[in-house]
Protein backbone atom coordinates (compact mmCIF):
# COMPACT_ATOMS: atom_id res chain seq x y z
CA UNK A 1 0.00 0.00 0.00
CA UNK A 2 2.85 2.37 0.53
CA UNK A 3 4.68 1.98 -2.29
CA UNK A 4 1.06 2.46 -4.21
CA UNK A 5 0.50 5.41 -2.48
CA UNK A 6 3.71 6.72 -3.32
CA UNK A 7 3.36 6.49 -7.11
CA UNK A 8 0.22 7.98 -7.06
CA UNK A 9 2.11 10.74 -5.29
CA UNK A 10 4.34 11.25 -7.64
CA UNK A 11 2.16 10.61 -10.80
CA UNK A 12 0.28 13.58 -9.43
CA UNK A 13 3.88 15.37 -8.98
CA UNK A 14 4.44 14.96 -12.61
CA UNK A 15 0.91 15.80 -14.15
CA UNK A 16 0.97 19.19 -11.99
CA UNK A 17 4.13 20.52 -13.43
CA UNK A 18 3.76 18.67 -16.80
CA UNK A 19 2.45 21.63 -19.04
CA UNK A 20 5.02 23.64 -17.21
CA UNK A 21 8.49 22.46 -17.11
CA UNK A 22 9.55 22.00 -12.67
CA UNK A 23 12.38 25.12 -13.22
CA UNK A 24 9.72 27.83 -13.99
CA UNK A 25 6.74 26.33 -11.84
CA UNK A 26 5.89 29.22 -9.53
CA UNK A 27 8.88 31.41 -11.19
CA UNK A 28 8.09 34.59 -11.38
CA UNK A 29 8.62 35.76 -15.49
CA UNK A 30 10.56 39.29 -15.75
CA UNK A 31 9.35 40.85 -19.14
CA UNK A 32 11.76 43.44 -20.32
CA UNK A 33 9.80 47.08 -21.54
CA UNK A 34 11.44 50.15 -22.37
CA UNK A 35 11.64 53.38 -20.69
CA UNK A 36 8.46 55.96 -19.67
CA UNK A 37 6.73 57.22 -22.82
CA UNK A 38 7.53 54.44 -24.70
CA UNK A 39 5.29 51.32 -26.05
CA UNK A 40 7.90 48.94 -24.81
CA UNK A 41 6.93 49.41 -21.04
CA UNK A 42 3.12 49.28 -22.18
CA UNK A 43 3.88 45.60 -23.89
CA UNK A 44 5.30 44.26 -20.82
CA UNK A 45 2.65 45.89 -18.46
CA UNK A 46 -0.42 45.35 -20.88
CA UNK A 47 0.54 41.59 -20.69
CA UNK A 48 1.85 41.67 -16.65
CA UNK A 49 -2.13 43.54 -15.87
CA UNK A 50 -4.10 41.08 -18.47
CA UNK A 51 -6.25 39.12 -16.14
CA UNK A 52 -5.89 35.55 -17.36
CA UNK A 53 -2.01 36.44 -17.70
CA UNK A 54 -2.57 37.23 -13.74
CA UNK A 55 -4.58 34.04 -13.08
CA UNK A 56 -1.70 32.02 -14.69
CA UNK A 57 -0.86 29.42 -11.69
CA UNK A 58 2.50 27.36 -12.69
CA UNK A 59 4.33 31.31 -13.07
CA UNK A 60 3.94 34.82 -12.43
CA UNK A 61 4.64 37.51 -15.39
CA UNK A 62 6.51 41.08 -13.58
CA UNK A 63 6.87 43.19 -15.92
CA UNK A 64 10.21 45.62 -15.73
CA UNK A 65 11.21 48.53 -17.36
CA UNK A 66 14.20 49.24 -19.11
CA UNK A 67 16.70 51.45 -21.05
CA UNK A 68 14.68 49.71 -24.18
CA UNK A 69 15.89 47.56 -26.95
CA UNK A 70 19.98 47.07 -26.59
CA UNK A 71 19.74 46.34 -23.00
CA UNK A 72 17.06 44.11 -23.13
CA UNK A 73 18.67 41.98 -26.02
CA UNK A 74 21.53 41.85 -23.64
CA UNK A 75 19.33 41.23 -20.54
CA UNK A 76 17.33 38.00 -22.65
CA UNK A 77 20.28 36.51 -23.58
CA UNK A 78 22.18 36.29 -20.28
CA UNK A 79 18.49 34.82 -19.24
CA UNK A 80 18.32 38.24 -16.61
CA UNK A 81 14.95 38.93 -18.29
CA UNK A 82 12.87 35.77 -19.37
CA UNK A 83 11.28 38.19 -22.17
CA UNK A 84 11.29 41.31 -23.44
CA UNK A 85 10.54 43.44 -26.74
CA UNK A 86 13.68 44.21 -29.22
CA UNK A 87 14.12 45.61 -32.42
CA UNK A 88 14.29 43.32 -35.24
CA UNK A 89 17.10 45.04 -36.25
CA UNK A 90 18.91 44.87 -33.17
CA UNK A 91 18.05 40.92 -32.79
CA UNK A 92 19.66 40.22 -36.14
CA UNK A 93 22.94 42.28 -35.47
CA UNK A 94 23.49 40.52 -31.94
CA UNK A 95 23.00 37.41 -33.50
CA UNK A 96 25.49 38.02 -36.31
CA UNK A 97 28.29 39.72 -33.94
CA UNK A 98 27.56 43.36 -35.43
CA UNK A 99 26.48 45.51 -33.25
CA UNK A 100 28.45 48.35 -32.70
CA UNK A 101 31.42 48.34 -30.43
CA UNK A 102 30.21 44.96 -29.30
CA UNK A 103 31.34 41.70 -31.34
CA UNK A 104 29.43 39.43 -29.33
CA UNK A 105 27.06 37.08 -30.79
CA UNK A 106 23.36 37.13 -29.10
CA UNK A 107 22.40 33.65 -29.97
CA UNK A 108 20.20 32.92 -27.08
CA UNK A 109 17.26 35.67 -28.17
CA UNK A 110 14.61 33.97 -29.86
CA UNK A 111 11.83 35.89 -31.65
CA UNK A 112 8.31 35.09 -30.19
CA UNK A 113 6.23 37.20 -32.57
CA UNK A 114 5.87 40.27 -34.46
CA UNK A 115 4.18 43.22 -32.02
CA UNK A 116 4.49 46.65 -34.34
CA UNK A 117 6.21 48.51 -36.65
CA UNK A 118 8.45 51.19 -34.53
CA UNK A 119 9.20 54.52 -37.00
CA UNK A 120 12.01 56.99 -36.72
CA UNK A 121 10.43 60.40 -35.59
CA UNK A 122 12.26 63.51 -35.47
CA UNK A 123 9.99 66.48 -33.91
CA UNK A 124 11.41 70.15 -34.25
CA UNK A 125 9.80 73.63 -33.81
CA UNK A 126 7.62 74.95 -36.65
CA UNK A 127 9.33 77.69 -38.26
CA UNK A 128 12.77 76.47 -37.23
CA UNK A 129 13.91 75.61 -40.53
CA UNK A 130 15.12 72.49 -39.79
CA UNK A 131 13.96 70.85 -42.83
CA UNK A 132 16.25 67.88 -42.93
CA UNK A 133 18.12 65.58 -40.78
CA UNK A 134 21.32 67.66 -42.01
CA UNK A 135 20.23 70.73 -40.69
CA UNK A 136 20.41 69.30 -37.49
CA UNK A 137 24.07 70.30 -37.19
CA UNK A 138 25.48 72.35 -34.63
CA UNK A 139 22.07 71.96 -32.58
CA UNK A 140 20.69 70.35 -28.99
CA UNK A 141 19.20 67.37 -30.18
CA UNK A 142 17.46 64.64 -27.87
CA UNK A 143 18.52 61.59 -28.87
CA UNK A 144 17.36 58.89 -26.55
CA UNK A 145 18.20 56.79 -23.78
CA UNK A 146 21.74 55.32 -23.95
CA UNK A 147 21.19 51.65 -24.44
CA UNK A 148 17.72 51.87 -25.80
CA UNK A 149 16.58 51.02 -29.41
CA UNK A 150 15.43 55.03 -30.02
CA UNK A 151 19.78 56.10 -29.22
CA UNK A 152 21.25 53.22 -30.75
CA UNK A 153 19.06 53.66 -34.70
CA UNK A 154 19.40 57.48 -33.79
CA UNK A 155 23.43 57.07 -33.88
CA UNK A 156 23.16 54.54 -36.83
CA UNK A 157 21.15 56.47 -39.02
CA UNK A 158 22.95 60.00 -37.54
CA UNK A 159 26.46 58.52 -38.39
CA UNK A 160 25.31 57.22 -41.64
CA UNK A 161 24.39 60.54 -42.69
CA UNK A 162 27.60 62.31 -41.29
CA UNK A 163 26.37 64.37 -38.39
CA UNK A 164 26.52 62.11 -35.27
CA UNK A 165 29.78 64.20 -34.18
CA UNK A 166 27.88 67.94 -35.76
CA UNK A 167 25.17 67.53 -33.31
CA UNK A 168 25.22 68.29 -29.26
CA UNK A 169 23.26 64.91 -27.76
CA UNK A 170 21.45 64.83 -25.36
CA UNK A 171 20.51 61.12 -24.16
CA UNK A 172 17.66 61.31 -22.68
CA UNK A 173 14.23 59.29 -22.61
CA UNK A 174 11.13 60.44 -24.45
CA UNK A 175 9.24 61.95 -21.77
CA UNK A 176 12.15 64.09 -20.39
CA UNK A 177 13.14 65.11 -24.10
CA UNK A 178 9.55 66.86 -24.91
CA UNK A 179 9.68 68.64 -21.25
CA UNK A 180 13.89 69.90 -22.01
CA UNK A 181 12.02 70.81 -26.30
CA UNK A 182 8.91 72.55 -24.15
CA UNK A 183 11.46 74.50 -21.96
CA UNK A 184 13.97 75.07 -25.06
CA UNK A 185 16.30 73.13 -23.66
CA UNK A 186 16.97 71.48 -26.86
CA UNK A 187 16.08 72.27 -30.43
CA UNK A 188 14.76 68.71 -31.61
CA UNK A 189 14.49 65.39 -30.34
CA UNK A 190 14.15 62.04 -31.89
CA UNK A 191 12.14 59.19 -31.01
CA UNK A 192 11.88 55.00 -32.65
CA UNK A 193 8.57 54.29 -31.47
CA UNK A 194 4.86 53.67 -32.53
CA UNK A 195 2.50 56.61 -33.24
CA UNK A 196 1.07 58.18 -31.88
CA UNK A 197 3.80 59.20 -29.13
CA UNK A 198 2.46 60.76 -25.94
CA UNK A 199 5.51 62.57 -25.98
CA UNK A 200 5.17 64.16 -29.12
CA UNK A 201 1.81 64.54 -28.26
CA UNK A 202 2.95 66.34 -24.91
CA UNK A 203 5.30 68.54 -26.70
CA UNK A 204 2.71 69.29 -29.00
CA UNK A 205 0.10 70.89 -26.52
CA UNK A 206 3.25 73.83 -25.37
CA UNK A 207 4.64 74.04 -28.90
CA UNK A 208 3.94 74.38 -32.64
CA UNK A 209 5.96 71.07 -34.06
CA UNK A 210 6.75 69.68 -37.13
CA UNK A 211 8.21 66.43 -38.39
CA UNK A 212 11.41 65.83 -40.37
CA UNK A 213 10.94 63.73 -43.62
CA UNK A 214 13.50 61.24 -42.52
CA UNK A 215 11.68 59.03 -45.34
CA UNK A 216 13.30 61.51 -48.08
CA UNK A 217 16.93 61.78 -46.08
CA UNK A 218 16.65 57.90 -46.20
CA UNK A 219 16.55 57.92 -49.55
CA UNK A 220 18.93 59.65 -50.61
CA UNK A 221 21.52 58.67 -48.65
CA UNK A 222 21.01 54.28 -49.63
CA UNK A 223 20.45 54.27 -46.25
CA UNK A 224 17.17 51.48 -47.35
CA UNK A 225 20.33 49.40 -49.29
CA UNK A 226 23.02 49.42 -46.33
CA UNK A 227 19.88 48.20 -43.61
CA UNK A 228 17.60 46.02 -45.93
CA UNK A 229 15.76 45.24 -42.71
CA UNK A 230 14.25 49.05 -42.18
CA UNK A 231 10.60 49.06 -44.23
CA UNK A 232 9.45 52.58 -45.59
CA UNK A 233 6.33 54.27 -43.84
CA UNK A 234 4.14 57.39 -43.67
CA UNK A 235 3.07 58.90 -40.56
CA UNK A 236 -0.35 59.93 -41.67
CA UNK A 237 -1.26 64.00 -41.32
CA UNK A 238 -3.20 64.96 -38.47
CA UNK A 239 -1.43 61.84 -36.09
CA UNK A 240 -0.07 65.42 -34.09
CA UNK A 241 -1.40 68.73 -33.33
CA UNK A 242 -0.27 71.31 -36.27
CA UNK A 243 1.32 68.58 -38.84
CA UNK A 244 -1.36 68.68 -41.29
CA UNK A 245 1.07 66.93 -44.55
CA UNK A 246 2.03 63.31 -44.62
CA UNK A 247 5.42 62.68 -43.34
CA UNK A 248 7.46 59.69 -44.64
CA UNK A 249 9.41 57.92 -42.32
CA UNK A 250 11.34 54.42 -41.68
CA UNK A 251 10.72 51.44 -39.52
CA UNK A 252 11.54 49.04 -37.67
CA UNK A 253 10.07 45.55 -36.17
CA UNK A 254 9.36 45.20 -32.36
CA UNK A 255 9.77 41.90 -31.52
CA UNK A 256 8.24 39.72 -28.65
CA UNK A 257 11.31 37.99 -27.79
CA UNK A 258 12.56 35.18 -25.14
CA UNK A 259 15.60 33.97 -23.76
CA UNK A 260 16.05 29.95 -25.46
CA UNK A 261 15.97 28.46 -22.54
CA UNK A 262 12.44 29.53 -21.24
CA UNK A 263 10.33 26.21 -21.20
CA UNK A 264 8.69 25.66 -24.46
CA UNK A 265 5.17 25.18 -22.29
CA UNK A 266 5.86 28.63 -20.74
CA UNK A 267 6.28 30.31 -24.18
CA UNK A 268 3.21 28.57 -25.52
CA UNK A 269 1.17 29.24 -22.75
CA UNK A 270 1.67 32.73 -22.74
CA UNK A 271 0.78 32.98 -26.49
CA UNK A 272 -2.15 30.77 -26.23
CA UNK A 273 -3.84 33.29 -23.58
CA UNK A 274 -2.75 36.63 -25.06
CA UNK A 275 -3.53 35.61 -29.21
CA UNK A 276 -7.30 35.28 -28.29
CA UNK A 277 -10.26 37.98 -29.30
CA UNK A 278 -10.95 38.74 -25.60
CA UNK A 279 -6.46 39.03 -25.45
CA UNK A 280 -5.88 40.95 -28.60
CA UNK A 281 -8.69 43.38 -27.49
CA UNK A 282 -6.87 43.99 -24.25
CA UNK A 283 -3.79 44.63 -25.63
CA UNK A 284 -5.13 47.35 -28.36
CA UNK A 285 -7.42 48.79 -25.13
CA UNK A 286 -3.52 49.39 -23.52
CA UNK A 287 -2.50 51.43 -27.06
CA UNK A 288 -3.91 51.00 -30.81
CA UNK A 289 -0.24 50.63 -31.68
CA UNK A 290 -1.18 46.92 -31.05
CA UNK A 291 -4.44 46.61 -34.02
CA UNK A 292 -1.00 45.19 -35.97
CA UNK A 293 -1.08 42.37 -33.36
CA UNK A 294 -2.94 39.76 -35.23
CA UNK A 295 -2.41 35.79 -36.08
CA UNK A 296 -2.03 36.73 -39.93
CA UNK A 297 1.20 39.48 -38.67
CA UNK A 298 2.91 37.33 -35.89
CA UNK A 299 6.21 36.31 -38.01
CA UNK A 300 6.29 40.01 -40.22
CA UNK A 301 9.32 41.34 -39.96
CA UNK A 302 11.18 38.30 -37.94
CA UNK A 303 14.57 37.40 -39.87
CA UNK A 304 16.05 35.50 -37.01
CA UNK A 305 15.07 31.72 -35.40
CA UNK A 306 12.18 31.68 -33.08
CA UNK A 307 11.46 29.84 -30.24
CA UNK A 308 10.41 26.52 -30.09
CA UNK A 309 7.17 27.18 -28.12
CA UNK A 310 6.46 29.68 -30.82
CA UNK A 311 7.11 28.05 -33.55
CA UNK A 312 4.64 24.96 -32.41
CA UNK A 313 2.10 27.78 -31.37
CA UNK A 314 2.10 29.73 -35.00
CA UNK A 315 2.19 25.97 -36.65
CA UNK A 316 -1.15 25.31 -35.02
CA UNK A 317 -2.61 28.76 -36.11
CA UNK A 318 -1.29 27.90 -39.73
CA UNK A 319 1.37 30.53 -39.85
CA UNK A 320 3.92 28.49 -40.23
């Protein structure tokens, strides 16, 4: 009888913790955002607050901010953030040993799914006559937080047009960059991130703004040729107070990402509950940045390997 009692101990063990593997049962998950203003932190926090995320039993999702993209490819690979939301871009450098300064290959980021399209915006004073990215030179310029997504394509595209070293940075997060623009502080600040930006929109309601046609400076320059992985885009007039003209832009992928050794079950699960109507309408209640969030989008702009849990998840939906 005892020895029957213990196997139906531990066949009970094992069924409990079977969907989940035993590391990660009653884990907590740390999902990597971005800084304040951005739609990084409102991925990670849209999917930390979703209520079936929260009644989740074998793990708990935290959601954590961050400087943004870089560090959090840096903080998924070395497994210090189970998830977290990078830059396509950024994903496919690190895995190739070519991001700047740093040769070291990021092979333990797998992609997840495709989240939104993230577009360069540069916002500068109407009437300032800053009409291209070029004119920028010799001016206070907001340029992001070091080690996010938003400073790291600011000095790529910056440098690749010659004026990274004209310019006086200022690195700086969104939110703090329109209050230093409202205040004068600085002449124009850039941003990589959906639209509309509450921080554009903040600097906006004290200010008279326009946007740079960083599509046309793109252009010109072959930037599209030396970064096949940036997609052309419009920013569609009226998306801010005062900039009644289409303004072309680039963009960018922002990845759902995880670190390869989260369990397969844990990666599934998670997409299983948030790729539902009742999930998808949750995350687009958070921002509308996330209508692009859909089964027929999940691998758009994804050039790396995914995760296994993904990959069996976007099978069954017929992506794959």
């Amino acid at each position: 009888m005892k020895k029957s009692f213990v196997i139906t101990i531990t066949s009970a063990l094992f069924l409990a913790f079977a969907t989940i593997g035993t590391a990660y049962a009653g884990k907590r998950i740390v999902f990597g955002g971005g800084p304040a203003g951005g739609t990084f932190q409102v991925v990670a926090n849209a999917i930390q607050t979703y209520k079936p995320v929260k009644e989740i039993e074998e793990f708990t999702v935290k959601a954590q901010s961050s400087a943004g993209s870089v560090e959090n490819l840096r903080k998924v690979n070395s497994g210090r953030s189970d998830f977290g939301v990078v830059y396509s871009g950024h994903v496919y450098l690190g895995r190739n040993g070519k991001m700047k300064n740093d040769p070291k290959k990021y092979e333990n980021v797998l992609a997840v799914s495709f989240l939104y399209g993230a577009p360069a915006q540069l916002v500068v004073r109407k009437g300032s006559g800053i009409k291209s990215t070029k004119d920028l030179v010799g001016k206070k310029v907001g340029v992001g937080n070091a080690g996010s997504g938003a400073f790291a394509n600011c000095e790529l595209f910056f440098n690749h047009l010659g004026i990274w070293d004209k310019i006086e940075r200022n690195a700086m997060g969104y939110n703090d960059a329109a209050a230093a623009f409202g205040n004068n502080q600085l002449d124009a600040f850039w941003l990589f991130t959906a639209f509309p930006s509450g921080a554009v929109l903040m600097a906006a309601q004290t200010n008279d703004i326009e946007l740079v046609d960083l599509g046309a400076d793109a252009e010109s320059s072959g930037f599209y040729k030396e970064y096949p992985y940036f997609s052309k885009l419009t920013i569609p007039a009226g998306t801010y107070k005062g900039v009644e003209t289409d303004i072309a832009s680039f963009q960018d992928s922002a990845l759902w990402v995880a670190n390869a050794d989260v369990p397969e079950e844990v990666v599934y699960k998670l997409l299983s509950t948030i790729y539902t109507d009742e999930g998808l309408a949750h995350m687009v209640g958070q921002k509308k940045t996330f209508k692009s969030m859909t089964i027929e989008n999940a691998t758009n702009g994804i050039v790396t390997p995914m995760h296994p849990g993904a990959i069996k998840f976007w099978k069954e939906k017929g992506v794959l």
